[in-house]
C-alpha atoms as a PDB file:
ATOM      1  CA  UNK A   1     -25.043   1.930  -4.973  1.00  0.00           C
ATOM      2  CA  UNK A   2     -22.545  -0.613  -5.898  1.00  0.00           C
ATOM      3  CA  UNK A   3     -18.758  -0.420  -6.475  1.00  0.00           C
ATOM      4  CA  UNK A   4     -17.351   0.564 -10.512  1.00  0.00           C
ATOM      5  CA  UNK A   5     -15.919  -2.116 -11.589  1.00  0.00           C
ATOM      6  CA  UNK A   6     -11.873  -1.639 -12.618  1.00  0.00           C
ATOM      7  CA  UNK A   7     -12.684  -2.692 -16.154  1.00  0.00           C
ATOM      8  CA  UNK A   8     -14.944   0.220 -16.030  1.00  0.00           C
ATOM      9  CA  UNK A   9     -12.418   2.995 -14.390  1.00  0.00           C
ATOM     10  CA  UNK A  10      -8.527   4.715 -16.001  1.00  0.00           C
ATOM     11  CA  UNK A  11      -6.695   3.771 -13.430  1.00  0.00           C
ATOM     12  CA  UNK A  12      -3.061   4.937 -12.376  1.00  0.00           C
ATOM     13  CA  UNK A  13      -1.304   1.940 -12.748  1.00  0.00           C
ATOM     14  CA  UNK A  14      -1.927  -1.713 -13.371  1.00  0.00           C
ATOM     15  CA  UNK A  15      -3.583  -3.368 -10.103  1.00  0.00           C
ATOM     16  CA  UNK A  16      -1.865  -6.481 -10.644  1.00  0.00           C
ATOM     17  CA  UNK A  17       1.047  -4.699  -8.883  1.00  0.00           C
ATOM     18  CA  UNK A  18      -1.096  -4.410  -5.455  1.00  0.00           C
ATOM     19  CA  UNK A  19      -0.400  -7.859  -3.394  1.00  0.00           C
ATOM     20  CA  UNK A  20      -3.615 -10.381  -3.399  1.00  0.00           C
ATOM     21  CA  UNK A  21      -2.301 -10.428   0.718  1.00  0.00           C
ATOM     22  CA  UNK A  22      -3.617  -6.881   1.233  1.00  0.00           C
ATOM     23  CA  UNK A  23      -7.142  -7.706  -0.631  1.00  0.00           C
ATOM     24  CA  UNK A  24      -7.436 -10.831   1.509  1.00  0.00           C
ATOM     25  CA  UNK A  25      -6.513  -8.749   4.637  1.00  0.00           C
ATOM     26  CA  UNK A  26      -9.323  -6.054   3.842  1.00  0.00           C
ATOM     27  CA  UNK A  27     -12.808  -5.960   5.078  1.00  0.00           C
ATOM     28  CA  UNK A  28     -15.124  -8.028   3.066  1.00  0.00           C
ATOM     29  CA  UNK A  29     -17.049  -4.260   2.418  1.00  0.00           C
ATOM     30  CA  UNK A  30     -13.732  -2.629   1.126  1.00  0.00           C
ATOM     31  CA  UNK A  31     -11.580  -3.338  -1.903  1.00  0.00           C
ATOM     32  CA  UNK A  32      -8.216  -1.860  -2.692  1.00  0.00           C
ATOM     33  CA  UNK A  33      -7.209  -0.421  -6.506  1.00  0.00           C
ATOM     34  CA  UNK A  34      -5.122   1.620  -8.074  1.00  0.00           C
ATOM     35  CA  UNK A  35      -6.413   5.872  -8.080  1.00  0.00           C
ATOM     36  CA  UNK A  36      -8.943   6.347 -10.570  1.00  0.00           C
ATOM     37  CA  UNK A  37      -9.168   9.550 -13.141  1.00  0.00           C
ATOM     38  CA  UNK A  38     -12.403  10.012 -11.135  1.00  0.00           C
ATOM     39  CA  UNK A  39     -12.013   9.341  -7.870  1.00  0.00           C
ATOM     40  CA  UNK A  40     -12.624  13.331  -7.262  1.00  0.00           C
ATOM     41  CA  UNK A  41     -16.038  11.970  -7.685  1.00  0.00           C
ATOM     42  CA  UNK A  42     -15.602   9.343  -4.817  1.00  0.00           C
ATOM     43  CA  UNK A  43     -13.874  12.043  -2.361  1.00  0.00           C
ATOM     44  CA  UNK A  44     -10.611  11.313  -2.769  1.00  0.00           C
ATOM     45  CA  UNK A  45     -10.161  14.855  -1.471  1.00  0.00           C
ATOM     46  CA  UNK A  46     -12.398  14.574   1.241  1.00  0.00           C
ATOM     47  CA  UNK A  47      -9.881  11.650   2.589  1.00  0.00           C
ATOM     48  CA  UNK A  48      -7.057  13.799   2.365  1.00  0.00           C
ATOM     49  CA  UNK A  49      -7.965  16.281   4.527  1.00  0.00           C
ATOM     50  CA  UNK A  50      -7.603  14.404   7.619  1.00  0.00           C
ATOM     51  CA  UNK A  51      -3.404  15.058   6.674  1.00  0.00           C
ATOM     52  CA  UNK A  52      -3.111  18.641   5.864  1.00  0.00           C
ATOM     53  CA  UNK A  53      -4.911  21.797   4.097  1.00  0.00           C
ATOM     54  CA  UNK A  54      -6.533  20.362   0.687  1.00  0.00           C
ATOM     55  CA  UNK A  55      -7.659  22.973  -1.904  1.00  0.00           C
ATOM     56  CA  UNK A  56     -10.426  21.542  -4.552  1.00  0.00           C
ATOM     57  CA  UNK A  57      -8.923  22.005  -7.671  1.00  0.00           C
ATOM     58  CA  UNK A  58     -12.271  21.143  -9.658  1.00  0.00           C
ATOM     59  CA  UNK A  59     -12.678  18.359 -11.869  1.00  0.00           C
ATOM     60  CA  UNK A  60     -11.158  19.335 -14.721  1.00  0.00           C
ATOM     61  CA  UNK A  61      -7.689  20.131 -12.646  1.00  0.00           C
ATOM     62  CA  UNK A  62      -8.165  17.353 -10.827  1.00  0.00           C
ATOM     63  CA  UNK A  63      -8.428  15.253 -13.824  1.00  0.00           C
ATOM     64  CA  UNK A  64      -5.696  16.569 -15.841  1.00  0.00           C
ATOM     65  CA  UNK A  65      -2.981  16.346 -12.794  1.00  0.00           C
ATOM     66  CA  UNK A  66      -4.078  12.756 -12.561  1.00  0.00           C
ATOM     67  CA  UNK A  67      -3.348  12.624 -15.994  1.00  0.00           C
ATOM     68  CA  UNK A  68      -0.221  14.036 -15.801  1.00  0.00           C
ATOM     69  CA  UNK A  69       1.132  11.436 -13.259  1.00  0.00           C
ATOM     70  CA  UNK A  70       0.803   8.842 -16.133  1.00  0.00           C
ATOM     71  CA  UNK A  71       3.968   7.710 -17.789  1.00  0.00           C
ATOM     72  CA  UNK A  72       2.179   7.829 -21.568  1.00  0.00           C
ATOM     73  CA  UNK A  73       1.288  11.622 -21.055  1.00  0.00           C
ATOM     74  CA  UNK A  74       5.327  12.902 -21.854  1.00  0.00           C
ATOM     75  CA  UNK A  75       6.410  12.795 -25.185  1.00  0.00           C
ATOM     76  CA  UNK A  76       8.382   9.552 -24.142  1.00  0.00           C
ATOM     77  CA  UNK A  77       6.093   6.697 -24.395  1.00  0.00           C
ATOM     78  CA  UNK A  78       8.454   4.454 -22.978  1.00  0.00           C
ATOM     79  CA  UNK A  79       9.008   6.632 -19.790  1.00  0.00           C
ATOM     80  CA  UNK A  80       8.372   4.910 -16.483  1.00  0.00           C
ATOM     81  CA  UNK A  81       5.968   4.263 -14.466  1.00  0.00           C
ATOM     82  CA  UNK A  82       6.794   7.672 -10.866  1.00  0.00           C
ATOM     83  CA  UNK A  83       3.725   7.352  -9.150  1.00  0.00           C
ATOM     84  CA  UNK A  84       1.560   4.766  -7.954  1.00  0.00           C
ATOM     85  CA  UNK A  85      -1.818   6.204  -5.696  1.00  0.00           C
ATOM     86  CA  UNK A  86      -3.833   3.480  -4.306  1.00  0.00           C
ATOM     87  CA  UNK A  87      -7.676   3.725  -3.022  1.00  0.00           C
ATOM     88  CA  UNK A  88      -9.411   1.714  -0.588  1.00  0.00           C
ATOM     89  CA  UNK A  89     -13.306   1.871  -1.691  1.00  0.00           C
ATOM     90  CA  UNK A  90     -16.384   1.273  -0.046  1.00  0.00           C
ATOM     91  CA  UNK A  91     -17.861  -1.637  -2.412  1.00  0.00           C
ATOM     92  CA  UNK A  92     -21.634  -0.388  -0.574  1.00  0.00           C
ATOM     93  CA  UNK A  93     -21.097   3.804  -1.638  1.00  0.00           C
ATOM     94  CA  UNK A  94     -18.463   3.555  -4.093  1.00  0.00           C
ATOM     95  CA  UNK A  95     -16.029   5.975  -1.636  1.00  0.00           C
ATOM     96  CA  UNK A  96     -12.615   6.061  -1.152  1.00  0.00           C
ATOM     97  CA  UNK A  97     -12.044   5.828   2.162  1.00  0.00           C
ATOM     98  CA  UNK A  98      -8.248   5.399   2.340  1.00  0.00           C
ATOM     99  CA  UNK A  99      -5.181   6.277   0.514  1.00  0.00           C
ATOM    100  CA  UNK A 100      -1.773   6.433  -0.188  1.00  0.00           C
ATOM    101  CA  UNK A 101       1.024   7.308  -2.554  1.00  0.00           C
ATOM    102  CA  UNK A 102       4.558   5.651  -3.054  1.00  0.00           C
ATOM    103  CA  UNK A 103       6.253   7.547  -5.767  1.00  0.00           C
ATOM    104  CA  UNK A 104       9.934   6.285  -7.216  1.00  0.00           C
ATOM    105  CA  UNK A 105      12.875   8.302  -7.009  1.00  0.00           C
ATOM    106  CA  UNK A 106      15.747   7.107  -9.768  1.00  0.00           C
ATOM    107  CA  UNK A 107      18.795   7.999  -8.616  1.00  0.00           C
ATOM    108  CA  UNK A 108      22.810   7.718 -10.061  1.00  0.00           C
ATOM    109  CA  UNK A 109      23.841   5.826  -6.958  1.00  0.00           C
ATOM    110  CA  UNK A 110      23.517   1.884  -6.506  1.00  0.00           C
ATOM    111  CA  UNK A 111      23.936   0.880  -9.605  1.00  0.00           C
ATOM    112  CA  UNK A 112      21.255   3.619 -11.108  1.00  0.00           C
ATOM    113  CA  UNK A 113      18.928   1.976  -8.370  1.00  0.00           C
ATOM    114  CA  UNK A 114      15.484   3.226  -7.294  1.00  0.00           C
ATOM    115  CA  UNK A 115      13.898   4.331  -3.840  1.00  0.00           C
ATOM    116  CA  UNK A 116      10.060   4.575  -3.225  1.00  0.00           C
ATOM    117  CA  UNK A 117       9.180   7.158  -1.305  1.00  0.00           C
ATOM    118  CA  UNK A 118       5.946   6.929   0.631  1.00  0.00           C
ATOM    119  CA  UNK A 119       3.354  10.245   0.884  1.00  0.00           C
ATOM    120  CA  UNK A 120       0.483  11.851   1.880  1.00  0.00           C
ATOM    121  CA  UNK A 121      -1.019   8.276   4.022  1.00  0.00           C
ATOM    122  CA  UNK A 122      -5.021   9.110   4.943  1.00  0.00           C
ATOM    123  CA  UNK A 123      -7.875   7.342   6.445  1.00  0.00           C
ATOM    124  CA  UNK A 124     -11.231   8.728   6.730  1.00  0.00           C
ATOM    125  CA  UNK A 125     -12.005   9.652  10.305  1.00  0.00           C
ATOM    126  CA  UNK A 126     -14.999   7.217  10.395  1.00  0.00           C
ATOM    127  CA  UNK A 127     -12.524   4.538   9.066  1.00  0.00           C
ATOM    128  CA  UNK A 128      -9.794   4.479  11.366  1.00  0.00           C
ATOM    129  CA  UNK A 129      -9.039   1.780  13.612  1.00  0.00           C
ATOM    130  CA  UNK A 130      -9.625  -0.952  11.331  1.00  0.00           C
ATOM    131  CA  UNK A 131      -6.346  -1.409  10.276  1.00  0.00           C
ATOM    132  CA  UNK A 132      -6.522   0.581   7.060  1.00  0.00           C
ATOM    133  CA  UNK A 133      -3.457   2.441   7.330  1.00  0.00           C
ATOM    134  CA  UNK A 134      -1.561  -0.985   7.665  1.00  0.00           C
ATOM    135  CA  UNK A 135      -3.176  -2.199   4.618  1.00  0.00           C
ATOM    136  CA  UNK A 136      -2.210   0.974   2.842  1.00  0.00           C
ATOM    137  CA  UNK A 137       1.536   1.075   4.088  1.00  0.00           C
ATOM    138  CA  UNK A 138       1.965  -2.970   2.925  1.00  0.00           C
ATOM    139  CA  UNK A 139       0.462  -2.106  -0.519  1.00  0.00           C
ATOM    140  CA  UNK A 140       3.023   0.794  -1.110  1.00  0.00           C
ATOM    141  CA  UNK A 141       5.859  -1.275   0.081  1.00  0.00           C
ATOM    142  CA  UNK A 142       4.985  -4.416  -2.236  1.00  0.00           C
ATOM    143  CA  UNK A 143       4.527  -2.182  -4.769  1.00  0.00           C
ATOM    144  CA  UNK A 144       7.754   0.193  -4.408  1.00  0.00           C
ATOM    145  CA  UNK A 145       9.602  -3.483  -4.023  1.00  0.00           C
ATOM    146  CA  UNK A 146       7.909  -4.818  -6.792  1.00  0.00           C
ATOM    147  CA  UNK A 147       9.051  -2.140  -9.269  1.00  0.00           C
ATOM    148  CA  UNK A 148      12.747  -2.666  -8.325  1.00  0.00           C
ATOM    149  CA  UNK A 149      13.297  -0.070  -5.534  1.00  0.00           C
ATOM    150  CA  UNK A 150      16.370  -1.277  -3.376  1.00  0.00           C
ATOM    151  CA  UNK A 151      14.573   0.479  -0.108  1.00  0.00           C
ATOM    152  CA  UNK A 152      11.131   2.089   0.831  1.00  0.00           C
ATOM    153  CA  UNK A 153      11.362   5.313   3.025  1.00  0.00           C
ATOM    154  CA  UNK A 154       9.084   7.434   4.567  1.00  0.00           C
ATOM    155  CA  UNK A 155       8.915  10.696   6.398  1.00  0.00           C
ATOM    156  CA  UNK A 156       6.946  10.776   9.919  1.00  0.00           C
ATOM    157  CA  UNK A 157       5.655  12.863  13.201  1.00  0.00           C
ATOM    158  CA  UNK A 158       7.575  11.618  16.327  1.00  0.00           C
ATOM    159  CA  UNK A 159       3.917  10.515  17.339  1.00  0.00           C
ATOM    160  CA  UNK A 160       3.385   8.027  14.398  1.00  0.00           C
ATOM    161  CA  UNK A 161       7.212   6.083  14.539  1.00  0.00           C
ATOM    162  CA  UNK A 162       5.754   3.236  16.806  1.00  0.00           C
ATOM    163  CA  UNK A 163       2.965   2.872  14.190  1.00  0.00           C
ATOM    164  CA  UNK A 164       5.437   2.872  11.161  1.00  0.00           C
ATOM    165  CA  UNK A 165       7.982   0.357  13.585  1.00  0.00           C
ATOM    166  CA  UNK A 166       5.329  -2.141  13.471  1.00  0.00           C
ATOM    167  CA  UNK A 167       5.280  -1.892   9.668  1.00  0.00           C
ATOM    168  CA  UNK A 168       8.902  -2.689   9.636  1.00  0.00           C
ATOM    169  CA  UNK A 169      10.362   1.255   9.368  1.00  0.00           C
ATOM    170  CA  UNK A 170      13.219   1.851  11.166  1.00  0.00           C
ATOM    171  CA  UNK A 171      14.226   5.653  12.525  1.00  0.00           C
ATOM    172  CA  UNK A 172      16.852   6.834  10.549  1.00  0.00           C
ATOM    173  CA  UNK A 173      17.927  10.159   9.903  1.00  0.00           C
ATOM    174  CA  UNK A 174      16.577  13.141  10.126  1.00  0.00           C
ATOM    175  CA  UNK A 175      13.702  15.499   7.757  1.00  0.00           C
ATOM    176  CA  UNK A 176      14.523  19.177   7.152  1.00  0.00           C
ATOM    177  CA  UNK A 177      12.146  21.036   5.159  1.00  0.00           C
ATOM    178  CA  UNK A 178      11.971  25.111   3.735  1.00  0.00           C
ATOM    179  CA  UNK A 179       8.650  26.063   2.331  1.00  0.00           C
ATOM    180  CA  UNK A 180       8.538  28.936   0.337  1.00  0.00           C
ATOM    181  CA  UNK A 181       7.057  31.508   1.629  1.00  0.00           C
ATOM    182  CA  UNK A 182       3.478  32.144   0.057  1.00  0.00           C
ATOM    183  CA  UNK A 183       3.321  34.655  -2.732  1.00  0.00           C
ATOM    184  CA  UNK A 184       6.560  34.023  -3.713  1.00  0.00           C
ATOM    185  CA  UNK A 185       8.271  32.118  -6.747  1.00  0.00           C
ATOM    186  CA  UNK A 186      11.613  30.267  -5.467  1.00  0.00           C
ATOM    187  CA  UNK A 187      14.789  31.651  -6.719  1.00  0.00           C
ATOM    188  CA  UNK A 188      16.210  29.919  -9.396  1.00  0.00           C
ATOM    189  CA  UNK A 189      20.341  29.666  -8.617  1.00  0.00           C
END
């Protein structure tokens, strides 16, 4: 099995936004793209487990949240572009093997300015080590920076700040989070 061609996939987002750097930087076996509508197919799931709890949604879910995330779907045509999933693909299996997300925040402050913020940052176990999370991090900042954001942030375990120093994060601040608790629908004020 060979790699889909992009002509041949819906992607998220145009891949002329992901830095020809990165693609030099990969592995001659791996390529780097923008998500695909079916990259359920190519276990974009499976890749995400390594972060956290991931519940298969099925296809058809699958397809129309990915759908959702694409600035034509709203009855604004012109709205912009929030979120911007990459893949890193096997070129021999046609498997995703890596991922991340930097999705844009628009705010009132500086100037109506923008901030990327960077999520959900997974590389297959049997990938890891080969500097795949690196590639992933520099693709999400180019990108955030490419689409105007005046800063890239990103929220971290105490274990992984070294790794995210060497990508040129600095600690700053603090997270707090409140999940709802499960069953429940949060209050609306």
């Amino acid at each position: 099995m060979s790699s889909t061609p992009n002509s041949q996939l819906k992607l998220l987002f145009s891949p002329e936004l992901i830095p020809n750097a990165v693609k030099e930087a990969l592995p001659s076996d791996l390529y780097v793209r923008p998500l695909a509508r079916d990259d359920y197919n190519r276990g974009h799931l499976e890749v995400l487990k390594v972060l956290s709890v991931v519940t298969d949604p099925g296809l058809e879910s699958y397809q129309a949240h990915f759908d959702s995330m694409l600035p034509s779907s709203s009855a604004d045509p012109t709205k912009a572009q929030t979120y911007y999933v990459i893949s890193i693909v096997s070129k021999q299996t046609d498997k995703v093997v890596a991922t991340g997300t930097v999705f844009i925040e628009r705010k009132f402050l500086r100037g109506l300015g923008s901030v990327g913020h960077i999520e959900d940052i997974a590389v297959s176990k049997d990938m890891q080590g080969k500097k795949l999370g690196l590639r992933v991090i520099h693709t999400l900042i180019a990108i955030s920076e490419k689409v105007g954001c005046y800063k890239t942030i990103l929220n971290c375990s105490d274990e992984n700040i070294p790794f995210y120093e060497k990508c040129g994060f600095k600690k700053k601040e603090n997270e707090m989070a409140k999940y709802a608790s499960e069953g429940t629908t949060p209050n609306k004020l």
